[in-house]
Protein backbone atom coordinates (compact mmCIF):
# COMPACT_ATOMS: atom_id res chain seq x y z
CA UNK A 1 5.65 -3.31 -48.60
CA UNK A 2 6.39 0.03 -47.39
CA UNK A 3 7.06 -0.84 -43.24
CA UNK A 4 7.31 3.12 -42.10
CA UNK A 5 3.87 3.60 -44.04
CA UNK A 6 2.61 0.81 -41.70
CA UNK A 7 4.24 1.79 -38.98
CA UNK A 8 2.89 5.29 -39.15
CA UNK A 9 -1.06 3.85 -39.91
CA UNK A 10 -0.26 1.53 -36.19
CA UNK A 11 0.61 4.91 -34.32
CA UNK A 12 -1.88 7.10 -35.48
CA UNK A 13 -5.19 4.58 -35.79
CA UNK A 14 -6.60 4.29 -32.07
CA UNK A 15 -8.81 2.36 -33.24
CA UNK A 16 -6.56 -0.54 -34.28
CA UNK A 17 -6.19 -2.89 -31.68
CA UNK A 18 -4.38 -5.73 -32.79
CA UNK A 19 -1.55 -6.80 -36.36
CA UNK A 20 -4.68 -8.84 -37.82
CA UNK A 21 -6.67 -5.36 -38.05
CA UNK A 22 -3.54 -3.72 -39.15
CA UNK A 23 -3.03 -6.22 -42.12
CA UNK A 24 -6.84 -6.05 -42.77
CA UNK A 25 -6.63 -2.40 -43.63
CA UNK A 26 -4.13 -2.83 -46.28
CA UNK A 27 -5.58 -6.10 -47.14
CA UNK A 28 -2.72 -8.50 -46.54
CA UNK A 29 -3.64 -12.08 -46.51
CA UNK A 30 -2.51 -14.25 -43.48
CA UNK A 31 0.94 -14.78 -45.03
CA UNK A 32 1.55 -11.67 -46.07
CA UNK A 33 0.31 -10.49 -42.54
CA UNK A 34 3.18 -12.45 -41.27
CA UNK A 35 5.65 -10.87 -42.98
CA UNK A 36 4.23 -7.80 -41.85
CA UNK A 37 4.22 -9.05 -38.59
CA UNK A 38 7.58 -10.18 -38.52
CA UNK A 39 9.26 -6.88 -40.27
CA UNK A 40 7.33 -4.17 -37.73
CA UNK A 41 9.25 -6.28 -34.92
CA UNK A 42 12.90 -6.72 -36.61
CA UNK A 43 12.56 -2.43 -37.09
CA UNK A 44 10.69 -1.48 -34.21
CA UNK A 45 11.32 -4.34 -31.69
CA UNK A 46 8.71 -6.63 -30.32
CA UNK A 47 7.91 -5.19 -27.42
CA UNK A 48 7.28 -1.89 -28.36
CA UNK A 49 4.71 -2.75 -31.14
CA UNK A 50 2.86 -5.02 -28.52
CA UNK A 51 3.11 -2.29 -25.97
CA UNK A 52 0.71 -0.15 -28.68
CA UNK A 53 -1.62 -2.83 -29.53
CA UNK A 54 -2.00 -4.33 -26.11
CA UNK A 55 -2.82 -1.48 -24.14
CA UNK A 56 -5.43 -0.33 -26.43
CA UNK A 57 -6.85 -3.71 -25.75
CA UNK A 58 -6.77 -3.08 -22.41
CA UNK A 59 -8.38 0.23 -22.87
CA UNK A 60 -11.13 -1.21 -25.33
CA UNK A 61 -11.83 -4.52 -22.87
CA UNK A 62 -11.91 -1.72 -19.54
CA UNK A 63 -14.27 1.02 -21.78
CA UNK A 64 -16.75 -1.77 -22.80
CA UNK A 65 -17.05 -2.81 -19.12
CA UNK A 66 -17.87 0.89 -17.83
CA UNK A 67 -20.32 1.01 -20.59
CA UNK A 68 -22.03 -1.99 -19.54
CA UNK A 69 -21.99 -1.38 -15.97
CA UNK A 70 -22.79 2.09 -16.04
CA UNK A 71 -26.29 1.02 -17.75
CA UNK A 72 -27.43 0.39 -14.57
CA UNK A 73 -25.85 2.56 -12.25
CA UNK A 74 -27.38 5.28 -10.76
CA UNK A 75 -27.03 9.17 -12.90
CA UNK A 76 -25.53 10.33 -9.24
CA UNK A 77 -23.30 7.83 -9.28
CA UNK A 78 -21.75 8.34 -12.76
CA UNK A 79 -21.83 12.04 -11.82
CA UNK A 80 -19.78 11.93 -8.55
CA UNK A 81 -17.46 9.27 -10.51
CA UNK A 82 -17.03 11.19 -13.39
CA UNK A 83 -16.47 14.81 -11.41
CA UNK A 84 -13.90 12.88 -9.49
CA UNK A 85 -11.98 11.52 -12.51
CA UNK A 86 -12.18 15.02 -13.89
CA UNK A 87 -10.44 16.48 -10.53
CA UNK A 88 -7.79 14.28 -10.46
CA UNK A 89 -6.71 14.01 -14.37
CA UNK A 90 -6.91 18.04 -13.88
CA UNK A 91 -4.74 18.18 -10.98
CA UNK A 92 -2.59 15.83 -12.27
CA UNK A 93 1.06 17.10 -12.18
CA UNK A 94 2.28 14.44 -15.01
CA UNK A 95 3.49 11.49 -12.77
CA UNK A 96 -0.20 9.94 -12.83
CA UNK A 97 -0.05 9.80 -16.84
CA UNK A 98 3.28 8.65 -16.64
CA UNK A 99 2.10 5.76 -14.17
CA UNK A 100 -0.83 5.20 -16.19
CA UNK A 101 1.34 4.63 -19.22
CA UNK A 102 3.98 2.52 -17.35
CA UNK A 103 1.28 0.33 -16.33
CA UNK A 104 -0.11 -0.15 -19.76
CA UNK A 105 2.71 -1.04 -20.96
CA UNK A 106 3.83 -3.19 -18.43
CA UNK A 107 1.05 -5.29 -18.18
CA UNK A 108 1.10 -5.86 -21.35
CA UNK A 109 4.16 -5.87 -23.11
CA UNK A 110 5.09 -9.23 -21.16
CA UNK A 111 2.55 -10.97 -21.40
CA UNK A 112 1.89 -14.28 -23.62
CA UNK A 113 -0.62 -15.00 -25.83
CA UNK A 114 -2.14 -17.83 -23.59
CA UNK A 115 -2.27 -15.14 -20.65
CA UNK A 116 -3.60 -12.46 -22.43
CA UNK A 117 -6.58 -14.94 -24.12
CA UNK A 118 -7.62 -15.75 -20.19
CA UNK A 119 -7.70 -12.30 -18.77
CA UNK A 120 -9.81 -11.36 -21.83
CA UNK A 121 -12.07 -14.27 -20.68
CA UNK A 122 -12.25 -13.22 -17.08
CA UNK A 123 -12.79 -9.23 -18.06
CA UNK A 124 -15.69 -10.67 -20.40
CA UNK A 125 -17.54 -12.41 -17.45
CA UNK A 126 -17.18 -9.55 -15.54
CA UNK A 127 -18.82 -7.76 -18.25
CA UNK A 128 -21.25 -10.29 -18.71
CA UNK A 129 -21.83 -10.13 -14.73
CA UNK A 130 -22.26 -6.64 -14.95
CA UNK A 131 -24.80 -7.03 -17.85
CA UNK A 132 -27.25 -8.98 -15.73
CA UNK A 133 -27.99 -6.43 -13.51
CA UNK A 134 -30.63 -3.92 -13.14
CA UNK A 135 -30.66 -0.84 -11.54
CA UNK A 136 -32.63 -2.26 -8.70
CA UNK A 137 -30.40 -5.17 -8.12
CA UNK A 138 -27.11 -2.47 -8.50
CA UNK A 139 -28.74 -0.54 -5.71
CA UNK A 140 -29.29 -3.43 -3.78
CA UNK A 141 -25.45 -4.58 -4.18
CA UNK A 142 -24.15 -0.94 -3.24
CA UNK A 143 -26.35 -1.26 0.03
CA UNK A 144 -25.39 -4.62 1.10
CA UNK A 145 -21.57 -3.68 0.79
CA UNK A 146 -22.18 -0.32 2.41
CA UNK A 147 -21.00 -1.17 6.17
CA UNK A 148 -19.24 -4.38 5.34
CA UNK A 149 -15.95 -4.55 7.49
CA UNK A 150 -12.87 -5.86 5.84
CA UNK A 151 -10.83 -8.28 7.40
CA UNK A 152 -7.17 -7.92 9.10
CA UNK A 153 -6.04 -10.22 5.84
CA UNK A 154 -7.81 -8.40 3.18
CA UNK A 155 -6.69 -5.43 4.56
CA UNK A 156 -3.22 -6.24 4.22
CA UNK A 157 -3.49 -7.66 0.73
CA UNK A 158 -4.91 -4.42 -0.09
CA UNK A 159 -1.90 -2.22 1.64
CA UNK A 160 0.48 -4.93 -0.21
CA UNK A 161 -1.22 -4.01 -3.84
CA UNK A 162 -1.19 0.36 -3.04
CA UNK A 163 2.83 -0.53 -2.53
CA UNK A 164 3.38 -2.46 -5.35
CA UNK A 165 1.50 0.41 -7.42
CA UNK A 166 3.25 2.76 -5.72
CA UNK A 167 6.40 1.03 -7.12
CA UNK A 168 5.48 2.30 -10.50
CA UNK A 169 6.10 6.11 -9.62
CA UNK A 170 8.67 7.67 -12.36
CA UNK A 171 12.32 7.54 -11.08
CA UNK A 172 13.20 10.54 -8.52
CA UNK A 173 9.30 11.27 -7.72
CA UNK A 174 8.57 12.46 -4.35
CA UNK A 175 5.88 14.12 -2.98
CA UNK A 176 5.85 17.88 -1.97
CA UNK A 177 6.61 18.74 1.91
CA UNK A 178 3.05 20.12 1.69
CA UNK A 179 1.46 17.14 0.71
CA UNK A 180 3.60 15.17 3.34
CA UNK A 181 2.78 17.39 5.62
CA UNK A 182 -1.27 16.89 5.05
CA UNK A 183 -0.38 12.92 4.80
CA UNK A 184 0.81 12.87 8.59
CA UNK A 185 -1.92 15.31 9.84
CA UNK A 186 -4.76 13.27 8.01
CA UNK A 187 -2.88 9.75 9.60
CA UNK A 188 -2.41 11.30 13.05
CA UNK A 189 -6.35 12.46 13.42
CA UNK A 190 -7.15 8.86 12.16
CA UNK A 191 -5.40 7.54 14.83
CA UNK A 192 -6.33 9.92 17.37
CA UNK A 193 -9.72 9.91 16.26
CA UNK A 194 -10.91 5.85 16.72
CA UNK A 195 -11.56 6.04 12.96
CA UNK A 196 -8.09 3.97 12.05
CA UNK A 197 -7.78 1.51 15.19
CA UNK A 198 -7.15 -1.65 13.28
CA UNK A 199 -3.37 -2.37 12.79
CA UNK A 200 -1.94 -5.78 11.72
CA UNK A 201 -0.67 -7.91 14.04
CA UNK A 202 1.27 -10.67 13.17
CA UNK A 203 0.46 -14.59 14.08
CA UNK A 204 4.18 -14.66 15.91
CA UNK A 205 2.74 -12.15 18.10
CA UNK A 206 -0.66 -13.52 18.49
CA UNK A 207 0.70 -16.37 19.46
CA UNK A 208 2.44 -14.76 22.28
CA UNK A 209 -0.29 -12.59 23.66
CA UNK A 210 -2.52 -15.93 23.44
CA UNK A 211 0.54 -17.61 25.96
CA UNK A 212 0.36 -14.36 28.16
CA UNK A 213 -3.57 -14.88 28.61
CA UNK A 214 -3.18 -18.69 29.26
CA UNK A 215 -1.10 -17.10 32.37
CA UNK A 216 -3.81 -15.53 33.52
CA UNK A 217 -2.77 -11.19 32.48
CA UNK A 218 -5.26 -9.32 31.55
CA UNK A 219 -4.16 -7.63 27.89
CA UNK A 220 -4.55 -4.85 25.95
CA UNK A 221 -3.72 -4.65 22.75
CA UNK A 222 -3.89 -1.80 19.91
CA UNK A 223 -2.79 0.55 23.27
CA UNK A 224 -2.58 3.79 21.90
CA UNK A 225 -0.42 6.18 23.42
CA UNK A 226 -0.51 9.98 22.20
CA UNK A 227 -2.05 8.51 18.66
CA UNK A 228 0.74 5.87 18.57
CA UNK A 229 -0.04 2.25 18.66
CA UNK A 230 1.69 -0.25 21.13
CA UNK A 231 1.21 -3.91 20.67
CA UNK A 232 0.72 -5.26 24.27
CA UNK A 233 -0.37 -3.36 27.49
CA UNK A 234 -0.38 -4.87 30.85
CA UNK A 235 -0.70 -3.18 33.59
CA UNK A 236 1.72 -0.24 33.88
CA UNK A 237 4.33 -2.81 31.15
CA UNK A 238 3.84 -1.70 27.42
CA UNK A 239 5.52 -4.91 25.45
CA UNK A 240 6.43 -4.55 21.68
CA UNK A 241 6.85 -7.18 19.13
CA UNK A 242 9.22 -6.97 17.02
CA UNK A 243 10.17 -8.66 13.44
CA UNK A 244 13.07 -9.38 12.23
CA UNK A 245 12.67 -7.27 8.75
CA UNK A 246 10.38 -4.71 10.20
CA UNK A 247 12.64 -3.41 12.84
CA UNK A 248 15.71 -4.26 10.98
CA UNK A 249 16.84 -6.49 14.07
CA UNK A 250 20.28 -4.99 14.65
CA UNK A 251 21.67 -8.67 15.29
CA UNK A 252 20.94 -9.71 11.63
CA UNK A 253 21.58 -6.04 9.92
CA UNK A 254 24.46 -3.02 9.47
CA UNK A 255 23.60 0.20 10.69
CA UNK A 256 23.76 1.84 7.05
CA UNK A 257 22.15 -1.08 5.81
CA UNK A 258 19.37 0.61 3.28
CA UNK A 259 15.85 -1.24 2.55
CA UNK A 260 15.08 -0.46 -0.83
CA UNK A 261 11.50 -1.05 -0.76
CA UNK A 262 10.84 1.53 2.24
CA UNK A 263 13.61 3.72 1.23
CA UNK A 264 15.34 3.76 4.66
CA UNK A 265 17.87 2.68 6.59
CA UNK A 266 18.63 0.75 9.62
CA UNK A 267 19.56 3.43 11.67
CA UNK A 268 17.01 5.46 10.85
CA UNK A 269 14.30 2.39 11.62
CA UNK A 270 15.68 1.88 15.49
CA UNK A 271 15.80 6.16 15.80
CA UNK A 272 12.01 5.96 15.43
CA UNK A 273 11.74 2.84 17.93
CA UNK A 274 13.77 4.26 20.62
CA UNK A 275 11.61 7.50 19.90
CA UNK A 276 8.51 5.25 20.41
CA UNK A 277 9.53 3.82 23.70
CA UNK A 278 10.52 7.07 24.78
CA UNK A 279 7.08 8.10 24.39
CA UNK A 280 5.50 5.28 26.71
CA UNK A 281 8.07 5.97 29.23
CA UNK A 282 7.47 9.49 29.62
CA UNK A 283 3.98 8.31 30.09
CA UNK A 284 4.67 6.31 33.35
CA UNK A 285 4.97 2.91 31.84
CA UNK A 286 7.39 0.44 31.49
CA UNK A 287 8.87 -0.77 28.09
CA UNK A 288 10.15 -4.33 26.82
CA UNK A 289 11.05 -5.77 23.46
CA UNK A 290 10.40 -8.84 22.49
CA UNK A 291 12.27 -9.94 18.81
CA UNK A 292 10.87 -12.24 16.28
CA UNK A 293 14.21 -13.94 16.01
CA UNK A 294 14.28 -14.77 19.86
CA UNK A 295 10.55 -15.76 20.05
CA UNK A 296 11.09 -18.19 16.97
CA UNK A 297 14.52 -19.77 18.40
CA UNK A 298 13.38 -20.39 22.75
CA UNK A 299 9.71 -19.37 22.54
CA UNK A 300 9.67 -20.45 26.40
CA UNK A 301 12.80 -18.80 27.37
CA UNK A 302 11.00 -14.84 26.16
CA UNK A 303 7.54 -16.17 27.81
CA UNK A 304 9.92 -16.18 31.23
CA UNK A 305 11.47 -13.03 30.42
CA UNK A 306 8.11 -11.07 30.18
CA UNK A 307 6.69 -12.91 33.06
CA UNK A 308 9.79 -11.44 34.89
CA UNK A 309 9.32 -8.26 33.80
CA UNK A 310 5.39 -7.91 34.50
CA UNK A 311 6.07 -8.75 37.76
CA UNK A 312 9.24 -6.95 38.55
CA UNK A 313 11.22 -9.61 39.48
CA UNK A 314 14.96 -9.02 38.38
């Protein structure tokens, strides 16, 4: 049994997606299929040789469900998709290959055989889903979901899945001050614009504007001051909520402490809040802070405090 022969038939075949195809083309019975098996790993380890087979898996399953659903979907459809998926592949400096292939590999490499037998089972009803439709019934879906309007918790499920993706970039990426550039214009008309109002706020907070109404103030929240939002607004008081981990609550972290998720550190967090409060101030209003830490310990104690404030009493 000549194992780089084999080896070298695995690589270049993209068309073999699993061992058992692999052993069928040199016609090795089941145990001489586990030998195979069991020799590809010891020389080329297991993961790597289930990082090839996988992912073609995962490119077979995802090409069969395209095919199916784009049966029924629309030829301008498929065009705009496909002239999109043209633009960006062409554009495409590396790092989207390179996260492509991480992915892959990923996703697969790790996963067990009782794992990898369900999510072929879900991707199959999907297909099967897909297969049921008509083109009629397709146009019908893409109409119904048209103007539907996400909700504050899908929304944030959906920020929380482009973050962990965007955990996958290749070590040392970063985008072009160009492209950051664009990326803060595009965000800033949003705001300014109405078209991006919706911010998450979090049930601590809720819970705290719901107190302030029960005393009778008449709130605003979502204030936007030139394009940047402010939690609470009463009157001529702007109040911000603020988390513990968020805003890096100076009580509980160092100053050079460094968040490796957002790539920043403390400092560099309370900067931009003082800069924030600045702003509102300059505007004519008054600023208070309330933190997460000191709603959660004397909830009543920082529902006095703000009362105090609102109404100017020292």
């Amino acid at each position: 049994m000549n194992i780089d022969a084999i080896y070298e038939t695995l690589v270049s075949n993209q068309s073999i997606l699993s061992l058992q195809q692999l052993g069928n083309i040199f016609g090795f019975g089941s145990k001489k299929r586990i030998k195979m098996t069991n020799a590809l790993y010891d020389k080329y380890t297991k993961q790597h040789i289930l990082s090839i087979t996988r992912s073609r898996m995962s490119s077979h399953a995802a090409k069969k469900q395209w095919e199916t659903r784009s049966k029924v979907m629309p030829d301008e459809v498929k065009t705009k998709i496909s002239e999109s998926n043209k633009r960006v592949w062409e554009n495409d400096d590396g790092s989207r290959k390179e996260i492509s292939r991480r992915n892959m590999i990923r996703n697969s490499a790790g996963v067990d055989k009782k794992k990898a037998t369900q999510k072929a089972i879900i991707t199959r009803r999907k297909r099967d889903k897909w297969a049921e439709y008509t083109t009629e019934s397709y146009n019908s879906l893409i109409d119904k979901n048209k103007n539907k309007i996400v909700s504050d918790e899908t929304r944030q499920k959906q920020s929380l899945s482009a973050k962990q993706r965007g955990r996958t970039l290749p070590v040392g990426f970063k985008h072009s001050k160009e492209t950051l550039h664009k990326l803060s214009e595009n965000t800033k008309s949003l705001w300014e614009s109405g078209r991006y109002k919706r911010i998450y706020i979090s049930k601590t907070s809720q819970k705290l504007i719901s107190e302030l109404q029960t005393l009778g103030y008449q709130i605003e929240s979502e204030f936007f001051i030139s394009g940047r939002p402010f939690d609470i607004k009463i009157n001529d008081c702007v109040i911000e909520f603020n988390g513990t981990y968020w805003h890096l609550d100076p009580r509980k972290y160092d100053t050079q402490f460094y968040d490796e998720f957002r790539k920043v550190y403390a400092h560099e967090i309370w900067s931009k809040d003082k800069e924030k409060l600045l702003l509102a101030e300059t505007a004519g209003f008054r600023t208070y802070v309330v933190w997460q830490h000191d709603w959660e310990t004397n909830p009543k104690e920082v529902i006095e405090n703000v009362r105090k404030f609102i109404e100017g009493v020292q």
